[in-house]
PDB file of N, CA and C in Angstrom:
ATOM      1  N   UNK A   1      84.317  48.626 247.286  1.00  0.00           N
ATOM      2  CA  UNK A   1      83.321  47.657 246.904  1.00  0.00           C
ATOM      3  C   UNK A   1      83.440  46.439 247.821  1.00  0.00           C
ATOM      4  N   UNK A   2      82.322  46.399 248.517  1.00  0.00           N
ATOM      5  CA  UNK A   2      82.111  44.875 249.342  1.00  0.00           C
ATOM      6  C   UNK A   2      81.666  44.215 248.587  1.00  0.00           C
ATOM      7  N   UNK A   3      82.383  42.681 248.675  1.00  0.00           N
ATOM      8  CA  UNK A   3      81.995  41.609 247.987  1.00  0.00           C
ATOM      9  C   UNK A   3      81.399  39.975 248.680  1.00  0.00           C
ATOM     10  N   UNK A   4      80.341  40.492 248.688  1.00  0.00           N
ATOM     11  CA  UNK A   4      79.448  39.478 249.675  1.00  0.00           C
ATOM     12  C   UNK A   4      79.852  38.161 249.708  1.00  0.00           C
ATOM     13  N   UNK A   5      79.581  37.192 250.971  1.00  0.00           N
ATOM     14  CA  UNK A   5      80.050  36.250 251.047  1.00  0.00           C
ATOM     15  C   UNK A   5      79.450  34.749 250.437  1.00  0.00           C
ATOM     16  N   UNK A   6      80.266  34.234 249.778  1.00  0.00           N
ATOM     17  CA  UNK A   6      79.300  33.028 248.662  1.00  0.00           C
ATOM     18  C   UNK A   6      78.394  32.557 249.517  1.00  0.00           C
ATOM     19  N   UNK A   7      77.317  31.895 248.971  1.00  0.00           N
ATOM     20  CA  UNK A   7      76.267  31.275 250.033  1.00  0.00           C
ATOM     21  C   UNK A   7      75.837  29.895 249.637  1.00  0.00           C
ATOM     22  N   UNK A   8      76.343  28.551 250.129  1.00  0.00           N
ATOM     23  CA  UNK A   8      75.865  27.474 249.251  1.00  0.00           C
ATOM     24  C   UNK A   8      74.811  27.649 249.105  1.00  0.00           C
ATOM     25  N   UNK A   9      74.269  26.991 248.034  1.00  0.00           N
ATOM     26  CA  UNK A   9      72.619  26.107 247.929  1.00  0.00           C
ATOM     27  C   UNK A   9      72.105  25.430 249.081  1.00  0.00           C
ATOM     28  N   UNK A  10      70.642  25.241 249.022  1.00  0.00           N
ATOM     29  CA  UNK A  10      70.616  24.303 249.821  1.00  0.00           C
ATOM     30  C   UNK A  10      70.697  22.619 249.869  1.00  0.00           C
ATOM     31  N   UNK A  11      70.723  22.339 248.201  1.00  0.00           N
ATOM     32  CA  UNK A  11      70.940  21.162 248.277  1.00  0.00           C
ATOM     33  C   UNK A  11      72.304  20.602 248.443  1.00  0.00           C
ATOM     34  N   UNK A  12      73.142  21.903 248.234  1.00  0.00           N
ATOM     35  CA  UNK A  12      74.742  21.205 248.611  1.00  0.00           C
ATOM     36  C   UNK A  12      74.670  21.236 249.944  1.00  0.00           C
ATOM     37  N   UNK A  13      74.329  22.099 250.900  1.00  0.00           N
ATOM     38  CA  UNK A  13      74.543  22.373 252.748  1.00  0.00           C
ATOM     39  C   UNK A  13      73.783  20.868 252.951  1.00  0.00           C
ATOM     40  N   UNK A  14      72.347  20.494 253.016  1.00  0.00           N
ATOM     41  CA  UNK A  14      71.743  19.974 252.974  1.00  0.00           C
ATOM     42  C   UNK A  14      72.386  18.028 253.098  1.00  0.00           C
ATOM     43  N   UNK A  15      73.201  18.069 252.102  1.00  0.00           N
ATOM     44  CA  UNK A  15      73.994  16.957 252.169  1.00  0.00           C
ATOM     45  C   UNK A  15      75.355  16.650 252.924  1.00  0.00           C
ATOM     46  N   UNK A  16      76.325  18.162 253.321  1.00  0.00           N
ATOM     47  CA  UNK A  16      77.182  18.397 254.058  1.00  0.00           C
ATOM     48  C   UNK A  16      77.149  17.600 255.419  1.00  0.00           C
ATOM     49  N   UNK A  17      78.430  16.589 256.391  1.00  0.00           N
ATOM     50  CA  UNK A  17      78.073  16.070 257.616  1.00  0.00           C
ATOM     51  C   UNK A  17      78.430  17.330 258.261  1.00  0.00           C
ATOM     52  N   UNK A  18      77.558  17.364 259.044  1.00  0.00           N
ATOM     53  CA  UNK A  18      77.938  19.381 259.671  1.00  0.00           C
ATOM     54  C   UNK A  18      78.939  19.192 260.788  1.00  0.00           C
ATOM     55  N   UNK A  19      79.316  18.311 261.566  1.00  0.00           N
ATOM     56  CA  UNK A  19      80.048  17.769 262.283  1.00  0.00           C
ATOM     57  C   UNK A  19      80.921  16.921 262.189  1.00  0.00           C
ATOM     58  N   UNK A  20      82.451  17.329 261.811  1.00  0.00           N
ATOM     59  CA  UNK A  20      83.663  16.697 261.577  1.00  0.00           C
ATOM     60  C   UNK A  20      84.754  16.867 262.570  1.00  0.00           C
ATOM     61  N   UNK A  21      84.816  15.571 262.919  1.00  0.00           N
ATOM     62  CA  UNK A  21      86.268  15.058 263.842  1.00  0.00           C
ATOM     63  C   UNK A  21      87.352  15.170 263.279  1.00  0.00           C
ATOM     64  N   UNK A  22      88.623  16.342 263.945  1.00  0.00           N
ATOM     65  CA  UNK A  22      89.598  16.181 263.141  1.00  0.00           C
ATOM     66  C   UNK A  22      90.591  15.994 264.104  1.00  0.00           C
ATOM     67  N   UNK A  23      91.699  15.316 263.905  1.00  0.00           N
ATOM     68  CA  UNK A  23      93.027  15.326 264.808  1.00  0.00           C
ATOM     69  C   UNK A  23      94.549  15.160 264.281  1.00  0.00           C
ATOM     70  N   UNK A  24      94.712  15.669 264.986  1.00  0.00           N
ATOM     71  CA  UNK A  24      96.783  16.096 264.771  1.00  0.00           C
ATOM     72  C   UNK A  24      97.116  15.494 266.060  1.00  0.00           C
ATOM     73  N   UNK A  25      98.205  14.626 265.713  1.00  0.00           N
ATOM     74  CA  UNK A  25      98.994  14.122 266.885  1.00  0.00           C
ATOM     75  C   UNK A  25     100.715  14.258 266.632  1.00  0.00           C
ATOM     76  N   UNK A  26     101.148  15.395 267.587  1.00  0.00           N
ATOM     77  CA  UNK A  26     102.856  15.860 267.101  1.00  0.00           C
ATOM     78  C   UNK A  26     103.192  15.253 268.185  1.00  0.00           C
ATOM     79  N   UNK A  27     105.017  15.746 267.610  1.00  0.00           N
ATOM     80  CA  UNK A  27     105.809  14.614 269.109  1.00  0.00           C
ATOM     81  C   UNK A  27     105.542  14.420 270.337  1.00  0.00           C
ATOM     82  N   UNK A  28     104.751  15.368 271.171  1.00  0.00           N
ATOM     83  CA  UNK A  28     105.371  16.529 272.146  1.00  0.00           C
ATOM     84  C   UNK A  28     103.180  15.999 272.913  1.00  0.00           C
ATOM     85  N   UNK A  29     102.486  16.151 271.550  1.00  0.00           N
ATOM     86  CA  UNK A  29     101.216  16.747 272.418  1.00  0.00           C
ATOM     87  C   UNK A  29      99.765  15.765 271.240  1.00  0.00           C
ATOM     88  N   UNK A  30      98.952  15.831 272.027  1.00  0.00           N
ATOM     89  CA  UNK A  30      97.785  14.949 270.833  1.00  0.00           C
ATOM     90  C   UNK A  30      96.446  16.374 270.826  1.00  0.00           C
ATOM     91  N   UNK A  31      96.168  16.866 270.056  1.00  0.00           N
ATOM     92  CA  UNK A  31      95.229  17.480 269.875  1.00  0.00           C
ATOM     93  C   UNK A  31      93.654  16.657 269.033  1.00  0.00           C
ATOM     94  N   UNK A  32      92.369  17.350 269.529  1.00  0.00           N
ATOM     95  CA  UNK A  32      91.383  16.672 268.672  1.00  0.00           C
ATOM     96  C   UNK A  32      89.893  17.935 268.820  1.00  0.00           C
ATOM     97  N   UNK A  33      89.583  18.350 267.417  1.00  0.00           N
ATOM     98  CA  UNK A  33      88.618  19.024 267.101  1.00  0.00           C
ATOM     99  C   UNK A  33      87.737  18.842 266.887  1.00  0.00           C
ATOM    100  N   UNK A  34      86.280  19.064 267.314  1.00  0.00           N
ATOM    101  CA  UNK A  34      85.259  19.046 265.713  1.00  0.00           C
ATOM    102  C   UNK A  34      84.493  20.586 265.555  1.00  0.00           C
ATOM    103  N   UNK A  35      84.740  20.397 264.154  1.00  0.00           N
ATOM    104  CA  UNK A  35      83.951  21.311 263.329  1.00  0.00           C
ATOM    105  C   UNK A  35      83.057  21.674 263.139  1.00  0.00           C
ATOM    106  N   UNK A  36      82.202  22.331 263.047  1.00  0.00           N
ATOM    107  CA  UNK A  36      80.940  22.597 262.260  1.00  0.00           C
ATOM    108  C   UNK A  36      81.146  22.913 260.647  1.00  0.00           C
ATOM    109  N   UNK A  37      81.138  22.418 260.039  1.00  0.00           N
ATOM    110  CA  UNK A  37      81.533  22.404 258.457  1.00  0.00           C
ATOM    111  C   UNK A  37      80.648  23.860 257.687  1.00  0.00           C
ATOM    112  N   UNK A  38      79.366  24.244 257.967  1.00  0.00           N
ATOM    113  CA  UNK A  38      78.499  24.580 257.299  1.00  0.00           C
ATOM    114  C   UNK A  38      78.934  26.268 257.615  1.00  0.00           C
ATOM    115  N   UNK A  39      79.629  26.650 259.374  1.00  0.00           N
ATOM    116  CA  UNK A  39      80.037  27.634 259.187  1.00  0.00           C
ATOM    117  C   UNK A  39      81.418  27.782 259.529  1.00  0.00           C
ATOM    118  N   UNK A  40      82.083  26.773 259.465  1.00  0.00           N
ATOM    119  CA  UNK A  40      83.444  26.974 259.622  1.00  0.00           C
ATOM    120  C   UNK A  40      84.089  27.117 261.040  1.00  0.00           C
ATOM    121  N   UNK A  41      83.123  26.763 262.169  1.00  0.00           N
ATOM    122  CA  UNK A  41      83.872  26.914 263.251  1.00  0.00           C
ATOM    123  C   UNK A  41      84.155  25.847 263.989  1.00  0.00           C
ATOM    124  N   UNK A  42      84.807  26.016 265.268  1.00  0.00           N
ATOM    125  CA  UNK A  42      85.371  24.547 265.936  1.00  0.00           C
ATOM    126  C   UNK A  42      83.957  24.672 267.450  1.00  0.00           C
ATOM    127  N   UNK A  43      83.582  23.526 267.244  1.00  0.00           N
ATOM    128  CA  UNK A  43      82.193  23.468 267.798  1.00  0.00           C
ATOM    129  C   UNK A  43      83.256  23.200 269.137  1.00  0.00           C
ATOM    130  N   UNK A  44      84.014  22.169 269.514  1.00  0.00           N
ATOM    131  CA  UNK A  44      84.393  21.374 270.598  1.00  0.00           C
ATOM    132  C   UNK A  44      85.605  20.945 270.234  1.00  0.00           C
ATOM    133  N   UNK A  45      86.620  20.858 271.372  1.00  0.00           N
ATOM    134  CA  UNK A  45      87.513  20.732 270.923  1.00  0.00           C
ATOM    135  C   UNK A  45      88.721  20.525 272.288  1.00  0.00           C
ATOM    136  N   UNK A  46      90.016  19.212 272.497  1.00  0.00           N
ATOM    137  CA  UNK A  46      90.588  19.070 273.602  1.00  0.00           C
ATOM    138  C   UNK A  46      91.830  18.666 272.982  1.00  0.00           C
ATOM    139  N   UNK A  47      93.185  18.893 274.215  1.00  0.00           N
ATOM    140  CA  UNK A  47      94.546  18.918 273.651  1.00  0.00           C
ATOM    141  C   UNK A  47      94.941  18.313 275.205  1.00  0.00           C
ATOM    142  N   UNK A  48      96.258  17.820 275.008  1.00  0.00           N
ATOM    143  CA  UNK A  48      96.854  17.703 275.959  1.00  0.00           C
ATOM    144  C   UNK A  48      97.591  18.915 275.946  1.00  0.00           C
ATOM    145  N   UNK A  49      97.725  19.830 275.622  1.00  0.00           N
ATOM    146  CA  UNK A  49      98.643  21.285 275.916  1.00  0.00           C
ATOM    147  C   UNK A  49      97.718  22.036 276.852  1.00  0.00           C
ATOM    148  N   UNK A  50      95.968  21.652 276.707  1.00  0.00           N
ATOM    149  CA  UNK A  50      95.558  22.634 278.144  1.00  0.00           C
ATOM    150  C   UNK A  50      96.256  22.332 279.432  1.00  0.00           C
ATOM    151  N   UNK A  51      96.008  23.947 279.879  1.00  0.00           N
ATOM    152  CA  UNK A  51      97.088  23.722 281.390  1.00  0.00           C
ATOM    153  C   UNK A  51      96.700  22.836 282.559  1.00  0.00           C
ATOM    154  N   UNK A  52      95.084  22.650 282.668  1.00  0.00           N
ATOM    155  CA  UNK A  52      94.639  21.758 283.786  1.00  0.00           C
ATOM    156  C   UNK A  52      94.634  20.175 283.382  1.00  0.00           C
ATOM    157  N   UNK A  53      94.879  19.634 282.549  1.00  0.00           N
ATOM    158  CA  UNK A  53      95.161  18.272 281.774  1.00  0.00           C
ATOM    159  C   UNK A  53      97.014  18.111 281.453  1.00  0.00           C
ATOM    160  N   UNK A  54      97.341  19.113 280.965  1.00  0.00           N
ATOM    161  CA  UNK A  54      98.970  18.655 281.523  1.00  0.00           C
ATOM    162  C   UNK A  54      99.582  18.956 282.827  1.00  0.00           C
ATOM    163  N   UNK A  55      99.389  20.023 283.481  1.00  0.00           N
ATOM    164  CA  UNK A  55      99.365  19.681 284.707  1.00  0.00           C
ATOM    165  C   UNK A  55      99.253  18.163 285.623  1.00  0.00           C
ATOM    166  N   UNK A  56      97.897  17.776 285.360  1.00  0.00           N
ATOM    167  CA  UNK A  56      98.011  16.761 285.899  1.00  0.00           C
ATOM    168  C   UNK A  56      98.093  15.385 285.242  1.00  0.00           C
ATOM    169  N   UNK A  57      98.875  15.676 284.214  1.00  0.00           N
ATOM    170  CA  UNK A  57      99.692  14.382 283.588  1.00  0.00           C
ATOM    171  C   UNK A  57     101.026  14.555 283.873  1.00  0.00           C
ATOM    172  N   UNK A  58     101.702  15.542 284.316  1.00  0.00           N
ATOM    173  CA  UNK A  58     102.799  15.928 284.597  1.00  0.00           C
ATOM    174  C   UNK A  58     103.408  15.407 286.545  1.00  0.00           C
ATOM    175  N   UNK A  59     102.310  15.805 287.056  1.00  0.00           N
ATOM    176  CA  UNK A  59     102.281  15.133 288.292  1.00  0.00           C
ATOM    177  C   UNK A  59     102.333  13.689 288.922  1.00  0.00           C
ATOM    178  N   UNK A  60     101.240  13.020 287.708  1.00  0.00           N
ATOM    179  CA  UNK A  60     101.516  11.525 287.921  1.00  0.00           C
ATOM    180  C   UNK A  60     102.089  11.089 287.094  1.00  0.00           C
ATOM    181  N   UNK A  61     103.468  11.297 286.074  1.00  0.00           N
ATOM    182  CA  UNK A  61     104.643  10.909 285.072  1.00  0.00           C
ATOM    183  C   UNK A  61     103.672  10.408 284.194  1.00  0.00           C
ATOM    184  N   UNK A  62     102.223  11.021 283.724  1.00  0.00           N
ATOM    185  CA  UNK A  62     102.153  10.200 282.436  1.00  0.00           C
ATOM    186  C   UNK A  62     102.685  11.054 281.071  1.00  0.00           C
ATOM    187  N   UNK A  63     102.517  10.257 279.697  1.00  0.00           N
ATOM    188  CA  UNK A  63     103.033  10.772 278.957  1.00  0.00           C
ATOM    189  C   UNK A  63     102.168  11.985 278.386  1.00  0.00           C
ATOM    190  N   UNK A  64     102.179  12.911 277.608  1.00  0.00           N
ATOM    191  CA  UNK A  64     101.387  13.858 277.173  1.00  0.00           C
ATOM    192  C   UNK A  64     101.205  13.189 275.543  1.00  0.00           C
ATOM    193  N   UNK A  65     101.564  12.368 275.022  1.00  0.00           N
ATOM    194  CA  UNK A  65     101.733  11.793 273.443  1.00  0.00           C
ATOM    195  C   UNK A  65     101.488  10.897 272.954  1.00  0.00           C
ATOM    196  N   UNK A  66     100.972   9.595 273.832  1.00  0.00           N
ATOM    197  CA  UNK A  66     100.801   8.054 274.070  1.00  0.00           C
ATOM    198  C   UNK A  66      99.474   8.198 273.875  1.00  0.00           C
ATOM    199  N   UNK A  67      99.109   6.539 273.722  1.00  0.00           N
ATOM    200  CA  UNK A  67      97.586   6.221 273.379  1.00  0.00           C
ATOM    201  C   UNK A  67      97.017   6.314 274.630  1.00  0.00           C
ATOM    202  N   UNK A  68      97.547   5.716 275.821  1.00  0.00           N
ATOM    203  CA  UNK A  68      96.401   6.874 276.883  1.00  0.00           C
ATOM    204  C   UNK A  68      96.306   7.979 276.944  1.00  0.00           C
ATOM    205  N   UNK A  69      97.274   8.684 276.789  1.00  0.00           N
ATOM    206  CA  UNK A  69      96.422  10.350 276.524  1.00  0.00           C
ATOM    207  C   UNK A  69      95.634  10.718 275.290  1.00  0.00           C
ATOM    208  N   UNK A  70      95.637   9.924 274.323  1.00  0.00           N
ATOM    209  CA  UNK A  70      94.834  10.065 273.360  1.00  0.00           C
ATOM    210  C   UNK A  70      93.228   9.715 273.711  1.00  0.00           C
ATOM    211  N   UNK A  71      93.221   8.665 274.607  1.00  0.00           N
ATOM    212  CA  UNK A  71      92.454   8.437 274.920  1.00  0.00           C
ATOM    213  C   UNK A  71      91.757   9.323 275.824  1.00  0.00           C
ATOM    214  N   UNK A  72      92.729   9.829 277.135  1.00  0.00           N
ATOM    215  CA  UNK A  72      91.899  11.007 277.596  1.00  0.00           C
ATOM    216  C   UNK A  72      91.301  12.093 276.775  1.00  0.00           C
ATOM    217  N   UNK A  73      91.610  12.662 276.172  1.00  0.00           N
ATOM    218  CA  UNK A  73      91.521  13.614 274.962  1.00  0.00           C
ATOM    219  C   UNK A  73      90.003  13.035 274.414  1.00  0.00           C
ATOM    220  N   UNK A  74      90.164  11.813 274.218  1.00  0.00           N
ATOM    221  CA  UNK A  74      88.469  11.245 273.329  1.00  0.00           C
ATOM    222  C   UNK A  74      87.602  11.414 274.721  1.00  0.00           C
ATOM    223  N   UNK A  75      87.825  10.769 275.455  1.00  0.00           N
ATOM    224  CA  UNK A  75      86.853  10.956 276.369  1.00  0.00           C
ATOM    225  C   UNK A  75      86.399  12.173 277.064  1.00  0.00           C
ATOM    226  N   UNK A  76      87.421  13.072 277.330  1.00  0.00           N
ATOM    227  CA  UNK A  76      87.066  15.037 277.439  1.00  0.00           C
ATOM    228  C   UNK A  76      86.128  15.241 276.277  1.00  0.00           C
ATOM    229  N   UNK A  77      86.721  15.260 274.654  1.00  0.00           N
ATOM    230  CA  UNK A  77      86.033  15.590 273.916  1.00  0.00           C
ATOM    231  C   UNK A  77      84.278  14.980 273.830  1.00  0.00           C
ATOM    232  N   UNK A  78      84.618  13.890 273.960  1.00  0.00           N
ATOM    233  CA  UNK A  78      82.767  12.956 274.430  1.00  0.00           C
ATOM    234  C   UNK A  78      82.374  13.796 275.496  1.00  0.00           C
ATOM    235  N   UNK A  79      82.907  14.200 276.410  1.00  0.00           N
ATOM    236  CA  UNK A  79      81.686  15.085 277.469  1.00  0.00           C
ATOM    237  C   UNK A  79      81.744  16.298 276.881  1.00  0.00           C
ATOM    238  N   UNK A  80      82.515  17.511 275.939  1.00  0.00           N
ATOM    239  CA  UNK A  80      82.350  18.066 275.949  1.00  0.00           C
ATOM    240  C   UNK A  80      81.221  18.492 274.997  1.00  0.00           C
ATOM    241  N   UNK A  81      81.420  17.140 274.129  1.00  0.00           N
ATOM    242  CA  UNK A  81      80.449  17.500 272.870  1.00  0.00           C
ATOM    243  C   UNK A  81      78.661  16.841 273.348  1.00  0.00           C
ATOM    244  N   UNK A  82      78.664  16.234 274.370  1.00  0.00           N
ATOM    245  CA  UNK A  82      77.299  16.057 275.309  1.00  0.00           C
ATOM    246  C   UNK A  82      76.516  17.256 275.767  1.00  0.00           C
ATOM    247  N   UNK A  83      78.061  17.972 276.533  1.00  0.00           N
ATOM    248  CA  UNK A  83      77.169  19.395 276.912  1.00  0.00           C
ATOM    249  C   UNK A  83      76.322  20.322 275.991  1.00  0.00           C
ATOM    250  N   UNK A  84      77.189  20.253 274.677  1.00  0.00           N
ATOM    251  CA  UNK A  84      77.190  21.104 273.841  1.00  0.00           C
ATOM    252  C   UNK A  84      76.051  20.518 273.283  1.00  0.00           C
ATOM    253  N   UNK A  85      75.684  19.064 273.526  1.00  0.00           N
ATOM    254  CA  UNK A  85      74.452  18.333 272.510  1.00  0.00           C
ATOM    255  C   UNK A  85      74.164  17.945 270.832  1.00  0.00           C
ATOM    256  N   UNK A  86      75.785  17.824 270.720  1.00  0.00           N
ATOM    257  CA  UNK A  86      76.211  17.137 269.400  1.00  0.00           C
ATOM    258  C   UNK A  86      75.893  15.516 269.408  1.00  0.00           C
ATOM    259  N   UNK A  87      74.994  15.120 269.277  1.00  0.00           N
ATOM    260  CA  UNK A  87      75.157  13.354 269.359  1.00  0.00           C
ATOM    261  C   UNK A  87      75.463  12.458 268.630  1.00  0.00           C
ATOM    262  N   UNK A  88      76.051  13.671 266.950  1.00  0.00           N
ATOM    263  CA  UNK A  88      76.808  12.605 266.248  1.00  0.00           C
ATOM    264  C   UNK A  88      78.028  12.931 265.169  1.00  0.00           C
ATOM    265  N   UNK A  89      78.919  12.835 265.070  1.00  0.00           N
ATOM    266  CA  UNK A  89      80.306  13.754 264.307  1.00  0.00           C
ATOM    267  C   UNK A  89      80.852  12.749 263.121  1.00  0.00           C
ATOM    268  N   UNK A  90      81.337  13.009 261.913  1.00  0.00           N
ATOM    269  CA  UNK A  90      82.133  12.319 261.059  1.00  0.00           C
ATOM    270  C   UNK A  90      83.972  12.292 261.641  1.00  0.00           C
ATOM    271  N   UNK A  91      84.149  11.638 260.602  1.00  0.00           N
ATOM    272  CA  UNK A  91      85.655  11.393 260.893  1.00  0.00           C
ATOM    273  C   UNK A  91      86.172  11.734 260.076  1.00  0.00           C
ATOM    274  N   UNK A  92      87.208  12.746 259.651  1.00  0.00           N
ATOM    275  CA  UNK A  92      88.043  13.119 258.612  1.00  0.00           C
ATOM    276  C   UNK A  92      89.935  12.730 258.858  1.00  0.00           C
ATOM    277  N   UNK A  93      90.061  11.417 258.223  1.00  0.00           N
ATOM    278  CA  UNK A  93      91.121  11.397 258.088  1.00  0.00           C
ATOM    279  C   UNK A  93      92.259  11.870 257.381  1.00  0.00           C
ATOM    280  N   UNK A  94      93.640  11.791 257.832  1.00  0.00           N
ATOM    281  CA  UNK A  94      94.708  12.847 257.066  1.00  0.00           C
ATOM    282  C   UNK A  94      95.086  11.236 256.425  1.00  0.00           C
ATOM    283  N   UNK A  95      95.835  11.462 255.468  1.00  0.00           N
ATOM    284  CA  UNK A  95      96.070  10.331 254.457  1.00  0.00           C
ATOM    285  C   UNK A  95      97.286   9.607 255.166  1.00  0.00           C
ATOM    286  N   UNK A  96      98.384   9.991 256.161  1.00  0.00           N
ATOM    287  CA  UNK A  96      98.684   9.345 256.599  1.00  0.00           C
ATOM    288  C   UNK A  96      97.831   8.810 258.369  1.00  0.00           C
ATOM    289  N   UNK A  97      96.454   8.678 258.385  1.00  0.00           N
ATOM    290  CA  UNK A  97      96.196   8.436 259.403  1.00  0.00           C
ATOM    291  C   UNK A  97      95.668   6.947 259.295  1.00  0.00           C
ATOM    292  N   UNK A  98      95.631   5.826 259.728  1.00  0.00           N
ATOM    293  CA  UNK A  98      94.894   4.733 259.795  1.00  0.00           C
ATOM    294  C   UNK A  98      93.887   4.169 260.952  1.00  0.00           C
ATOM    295  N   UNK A  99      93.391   3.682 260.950  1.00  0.00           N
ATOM    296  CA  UNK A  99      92.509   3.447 262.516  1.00  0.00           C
ATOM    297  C   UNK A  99      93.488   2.330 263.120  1.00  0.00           C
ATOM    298  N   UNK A 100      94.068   2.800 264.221  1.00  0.00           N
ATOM    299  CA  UNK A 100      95.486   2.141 264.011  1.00  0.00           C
ATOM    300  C   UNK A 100      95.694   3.083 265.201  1.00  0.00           C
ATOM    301  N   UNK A 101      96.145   2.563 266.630  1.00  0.00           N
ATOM    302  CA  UNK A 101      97.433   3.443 267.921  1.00  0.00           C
ATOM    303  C   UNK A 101      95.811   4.041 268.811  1.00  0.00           C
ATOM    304  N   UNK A 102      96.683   5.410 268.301  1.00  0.00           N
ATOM    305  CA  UNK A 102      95.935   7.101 268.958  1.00  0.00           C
ATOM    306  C   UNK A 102      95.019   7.206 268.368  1.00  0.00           C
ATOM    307  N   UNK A 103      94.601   7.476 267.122  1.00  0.00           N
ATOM    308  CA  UNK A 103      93.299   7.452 266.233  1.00  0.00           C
ATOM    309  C   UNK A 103      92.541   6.589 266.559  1.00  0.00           C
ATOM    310  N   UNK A 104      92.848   5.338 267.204  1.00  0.00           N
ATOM    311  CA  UNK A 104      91.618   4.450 267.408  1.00  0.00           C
ATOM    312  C   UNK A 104      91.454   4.795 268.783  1.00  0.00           C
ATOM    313  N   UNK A 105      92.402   4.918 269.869  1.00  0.00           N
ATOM    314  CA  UNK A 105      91.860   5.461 271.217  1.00  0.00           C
ATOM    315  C   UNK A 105      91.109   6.607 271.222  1.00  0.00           C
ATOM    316  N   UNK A 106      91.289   7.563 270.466  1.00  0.00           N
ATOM    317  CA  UNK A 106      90.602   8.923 270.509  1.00  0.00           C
ATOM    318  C   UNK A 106      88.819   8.618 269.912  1.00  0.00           C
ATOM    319  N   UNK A 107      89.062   7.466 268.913  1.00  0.00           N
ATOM    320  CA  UNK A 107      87.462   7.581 268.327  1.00  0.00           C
ATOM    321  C   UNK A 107      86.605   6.470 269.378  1.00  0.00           C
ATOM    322  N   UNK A 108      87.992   5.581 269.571  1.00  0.00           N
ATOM    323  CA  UNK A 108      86.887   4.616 270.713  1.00  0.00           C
ATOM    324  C   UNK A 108      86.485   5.108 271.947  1.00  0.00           C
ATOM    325  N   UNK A 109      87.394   5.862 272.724  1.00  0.00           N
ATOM    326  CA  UNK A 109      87.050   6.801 273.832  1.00  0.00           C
ATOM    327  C   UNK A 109      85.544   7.513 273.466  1.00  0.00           C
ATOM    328  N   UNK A 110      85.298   8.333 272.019  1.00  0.00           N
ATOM    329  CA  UNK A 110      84.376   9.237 272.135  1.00  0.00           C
ATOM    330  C   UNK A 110      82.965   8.470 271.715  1.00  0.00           C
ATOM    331  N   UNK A 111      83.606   7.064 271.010  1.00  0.00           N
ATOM    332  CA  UNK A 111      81.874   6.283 270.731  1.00  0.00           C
ATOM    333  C   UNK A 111      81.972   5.935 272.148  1.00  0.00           C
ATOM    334  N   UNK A 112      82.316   5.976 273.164  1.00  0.00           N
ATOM    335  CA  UNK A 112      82.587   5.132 274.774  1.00  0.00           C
ATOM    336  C   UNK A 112      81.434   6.145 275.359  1.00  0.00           C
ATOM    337  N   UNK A 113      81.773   7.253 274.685  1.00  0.00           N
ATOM    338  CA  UNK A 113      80.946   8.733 275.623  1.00  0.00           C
ATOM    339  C   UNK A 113      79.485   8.894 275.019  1.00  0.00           C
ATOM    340  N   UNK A 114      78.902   7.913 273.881  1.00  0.00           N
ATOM    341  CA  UNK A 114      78.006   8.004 273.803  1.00  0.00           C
ATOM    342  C   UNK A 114      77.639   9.114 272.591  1.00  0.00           C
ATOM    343  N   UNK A 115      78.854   9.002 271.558  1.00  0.00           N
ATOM    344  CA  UNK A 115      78.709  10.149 270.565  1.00  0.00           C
ATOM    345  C   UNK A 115      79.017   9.136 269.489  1.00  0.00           C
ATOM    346  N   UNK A 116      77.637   9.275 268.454  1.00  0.00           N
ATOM    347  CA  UNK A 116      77.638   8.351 266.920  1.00  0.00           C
ATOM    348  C   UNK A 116      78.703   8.820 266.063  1.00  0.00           C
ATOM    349  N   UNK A 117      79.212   7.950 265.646  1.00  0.00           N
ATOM    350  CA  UNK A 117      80.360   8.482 264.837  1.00  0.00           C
ATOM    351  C   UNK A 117      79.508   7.928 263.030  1.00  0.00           C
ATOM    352  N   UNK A 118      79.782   8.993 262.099  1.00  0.00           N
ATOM    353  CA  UNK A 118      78.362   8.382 260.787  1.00  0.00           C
ATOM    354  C   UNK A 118      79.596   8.186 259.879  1.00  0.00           C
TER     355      UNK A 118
END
């Protein structure tokens, strides 16, 4: 027996921000996503663990974990989400996150790129 997959309403989808900013920042590396909420996938999305971005943070001694690389990270993610033609994403914070360091370089970088944050 297949058991089909739930299907919101439309007045719940309807109200959903379909585009959510999410980020994890560990010792080592700063990652930053966004979502598409409505089907669950990662629309866009940049890390300092890709190989052509640590690479060349590795070459000129910067850090891979610091608020300038957070900042690179916002600003990759702002062009990537241009191409893609997202022009506006929410922000989902983790309860220990504040707009505060890396979190504010990563969101100011991506309002920098010309992406509404609602």
């Amino acid at each position: 027996m297949v058991i089909p997959p739930r299907v919101r309403p439309e007045r719940v989808t309807k109200f959903l921000k379909p585009y959510v900013l999410r980020m994890q920042f560990t010792n080592k590396y700063v990652n930053a996503q966004v979502v598409h909420t409505p089907t669950a996938t990662v629309a866009a999305a940049a890390s300092t663990q890709e190989k052509s971005l640590r690479l060349g943070m590795i070459e000129t001694n910067e850090n891979t974990r610091d608020v300038a690389a957070a900042a690179k990270i916002g600003k990759l993610l702002g062009e990537r989400l241009q191409v893609k033609g997202i022009p506006a994403v929410s922000i989902f914070f983790k309860r220990d996150q504040a707009y505060h360091g890396k979190v504010k370089a990563v969101i100011d970088s991506i309002r920098g790129e010309g992406i509404k944050l609602v």
